[in-house]
C-alpha atoms as a PDB file:
ATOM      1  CA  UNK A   1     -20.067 -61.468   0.228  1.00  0.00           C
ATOM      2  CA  UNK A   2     -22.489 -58.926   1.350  1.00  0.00           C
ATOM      3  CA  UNK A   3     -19.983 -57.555   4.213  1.00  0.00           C
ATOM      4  CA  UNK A   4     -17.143 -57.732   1.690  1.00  0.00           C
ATOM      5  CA  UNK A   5     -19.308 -54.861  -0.699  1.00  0.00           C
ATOM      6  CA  UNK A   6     -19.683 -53.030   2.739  1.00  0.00           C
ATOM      7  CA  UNK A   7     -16.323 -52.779   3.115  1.00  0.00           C
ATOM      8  CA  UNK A   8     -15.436 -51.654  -0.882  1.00  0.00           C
ATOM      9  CA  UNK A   9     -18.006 -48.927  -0.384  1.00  0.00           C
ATOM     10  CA  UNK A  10     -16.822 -47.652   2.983  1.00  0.00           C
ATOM     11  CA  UNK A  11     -13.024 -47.424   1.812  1.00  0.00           C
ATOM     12  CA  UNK A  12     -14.637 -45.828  -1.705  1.00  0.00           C
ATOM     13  CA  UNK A  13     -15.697 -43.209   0.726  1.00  0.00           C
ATOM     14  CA  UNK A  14     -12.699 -42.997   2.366  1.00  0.00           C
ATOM     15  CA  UNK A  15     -10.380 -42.564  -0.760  1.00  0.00           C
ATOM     16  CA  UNK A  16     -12.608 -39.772  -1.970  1.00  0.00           C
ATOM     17  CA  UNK A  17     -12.500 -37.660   1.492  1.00  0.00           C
ATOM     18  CA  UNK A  18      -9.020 -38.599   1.286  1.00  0.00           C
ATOM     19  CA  UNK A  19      -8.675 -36.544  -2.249  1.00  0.00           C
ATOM     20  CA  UNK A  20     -10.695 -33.556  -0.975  1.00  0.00           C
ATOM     21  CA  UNK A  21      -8.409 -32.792   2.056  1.00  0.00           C
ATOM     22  CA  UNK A  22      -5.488 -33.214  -0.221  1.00  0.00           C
ATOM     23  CA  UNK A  23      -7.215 -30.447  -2.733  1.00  0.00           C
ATOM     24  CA  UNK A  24      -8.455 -28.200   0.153  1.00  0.00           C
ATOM     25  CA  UNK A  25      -5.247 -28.493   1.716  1.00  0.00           C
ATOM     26  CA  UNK A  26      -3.213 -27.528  -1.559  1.00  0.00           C
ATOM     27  CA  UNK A  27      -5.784 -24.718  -2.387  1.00  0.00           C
ATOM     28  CA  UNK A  28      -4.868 -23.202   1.324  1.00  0.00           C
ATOM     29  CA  UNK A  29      -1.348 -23.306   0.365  1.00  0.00           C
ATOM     30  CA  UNK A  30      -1.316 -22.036  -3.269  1.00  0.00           C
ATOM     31  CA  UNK A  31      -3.740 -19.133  -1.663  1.00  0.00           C
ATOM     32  CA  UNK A  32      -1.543 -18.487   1.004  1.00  0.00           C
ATOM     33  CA  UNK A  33       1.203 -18.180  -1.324  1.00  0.00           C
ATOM     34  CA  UNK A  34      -0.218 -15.419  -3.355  1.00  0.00           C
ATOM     35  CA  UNK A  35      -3.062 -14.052  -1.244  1.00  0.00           C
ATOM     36  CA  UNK A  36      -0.439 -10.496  -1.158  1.00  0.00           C
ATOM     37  CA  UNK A  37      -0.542 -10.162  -4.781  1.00  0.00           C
ATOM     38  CA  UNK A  38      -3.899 -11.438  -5.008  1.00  0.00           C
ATOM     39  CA  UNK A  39      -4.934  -8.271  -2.808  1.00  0.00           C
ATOM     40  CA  UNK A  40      -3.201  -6.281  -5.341  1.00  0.00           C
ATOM     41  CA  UNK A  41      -4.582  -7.475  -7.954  1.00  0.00           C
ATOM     42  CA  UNK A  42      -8.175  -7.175  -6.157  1.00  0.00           C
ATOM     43  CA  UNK A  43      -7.434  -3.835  -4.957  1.00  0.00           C
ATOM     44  CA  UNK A  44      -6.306  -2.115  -8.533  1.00  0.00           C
ATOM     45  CA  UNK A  45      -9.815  -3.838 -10.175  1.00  0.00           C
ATOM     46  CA  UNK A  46     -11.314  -1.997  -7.168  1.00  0.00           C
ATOM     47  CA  UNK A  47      -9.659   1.285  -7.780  1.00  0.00           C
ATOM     48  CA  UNK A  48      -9.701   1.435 -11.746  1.00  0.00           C
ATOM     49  CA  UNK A  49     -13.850   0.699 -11.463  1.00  0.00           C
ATOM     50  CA  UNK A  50     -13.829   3.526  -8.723  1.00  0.00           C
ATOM     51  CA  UNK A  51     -14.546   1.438  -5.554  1.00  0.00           C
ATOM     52  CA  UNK A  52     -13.016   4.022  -3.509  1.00  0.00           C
ATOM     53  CA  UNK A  53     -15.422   6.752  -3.590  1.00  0.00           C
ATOM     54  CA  UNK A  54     -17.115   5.579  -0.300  1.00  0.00           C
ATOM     55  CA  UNK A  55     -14.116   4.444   1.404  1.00  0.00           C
ATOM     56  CA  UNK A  56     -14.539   7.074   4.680  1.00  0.00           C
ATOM     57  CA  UNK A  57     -17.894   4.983   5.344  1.00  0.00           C
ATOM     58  CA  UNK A  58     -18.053   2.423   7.747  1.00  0.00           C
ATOM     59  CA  UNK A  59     -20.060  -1.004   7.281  1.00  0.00           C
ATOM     60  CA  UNK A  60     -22.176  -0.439   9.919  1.00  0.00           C
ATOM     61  CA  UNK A  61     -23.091   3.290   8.537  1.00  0.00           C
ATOM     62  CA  UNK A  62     -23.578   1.335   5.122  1.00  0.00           C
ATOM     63  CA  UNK A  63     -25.965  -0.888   6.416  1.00  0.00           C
ATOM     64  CA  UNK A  64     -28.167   1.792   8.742  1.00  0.00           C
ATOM     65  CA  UNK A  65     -28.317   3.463   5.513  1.00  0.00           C
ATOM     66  CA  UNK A  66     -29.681   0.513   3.577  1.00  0.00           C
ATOM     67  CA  UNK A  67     -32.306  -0.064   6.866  1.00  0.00           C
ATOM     68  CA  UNK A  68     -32.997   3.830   6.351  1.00  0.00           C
ATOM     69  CA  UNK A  69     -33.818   3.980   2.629  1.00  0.00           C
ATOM     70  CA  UNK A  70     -33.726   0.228   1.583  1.00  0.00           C
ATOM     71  CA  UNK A  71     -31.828  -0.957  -1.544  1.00  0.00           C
ATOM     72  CA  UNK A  72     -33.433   2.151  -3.528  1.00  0.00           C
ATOM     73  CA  UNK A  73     -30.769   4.827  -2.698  1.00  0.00           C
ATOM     74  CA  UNK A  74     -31.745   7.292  -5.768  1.00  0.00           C
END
């Protein structure tokens, strides 16, 4: 009895890791399908809140400037 309730839990485990591949995997796919437009999208939200200003600047200049003058830019 008690091994038989080992067993239900273990493939309770299973079935559920079993569901979260299948939703990770279709996520993948439904992202890979529209990641193009979805960089559009992203990139006019960027431009109409004018992200671009700073484009010319590198990360790593971003960051010695934050190490420089801390979050406090002003």
């Amino acid at each position: 009895m008690r091994k038989r309730k080992q067993k239900e839990k273990g493939q309770a485990i299973v079935e559920y890791i079993i569901i979260i591949v299948i939703v990770a995997v279709a996520a993948l796919i439904v992202l890979g399908a529209f990641s193009d437009r979805l960089r559009t999208m992203i990139a006019g939200v960027t431009n109409s809140l004018g992200g671009d200003a700073d484009v010319s600047q590198s990360s790593q200049e971003i960051m010695q400037g934050l190490d420089e003058s801390g979050l406090d830019s002003n």
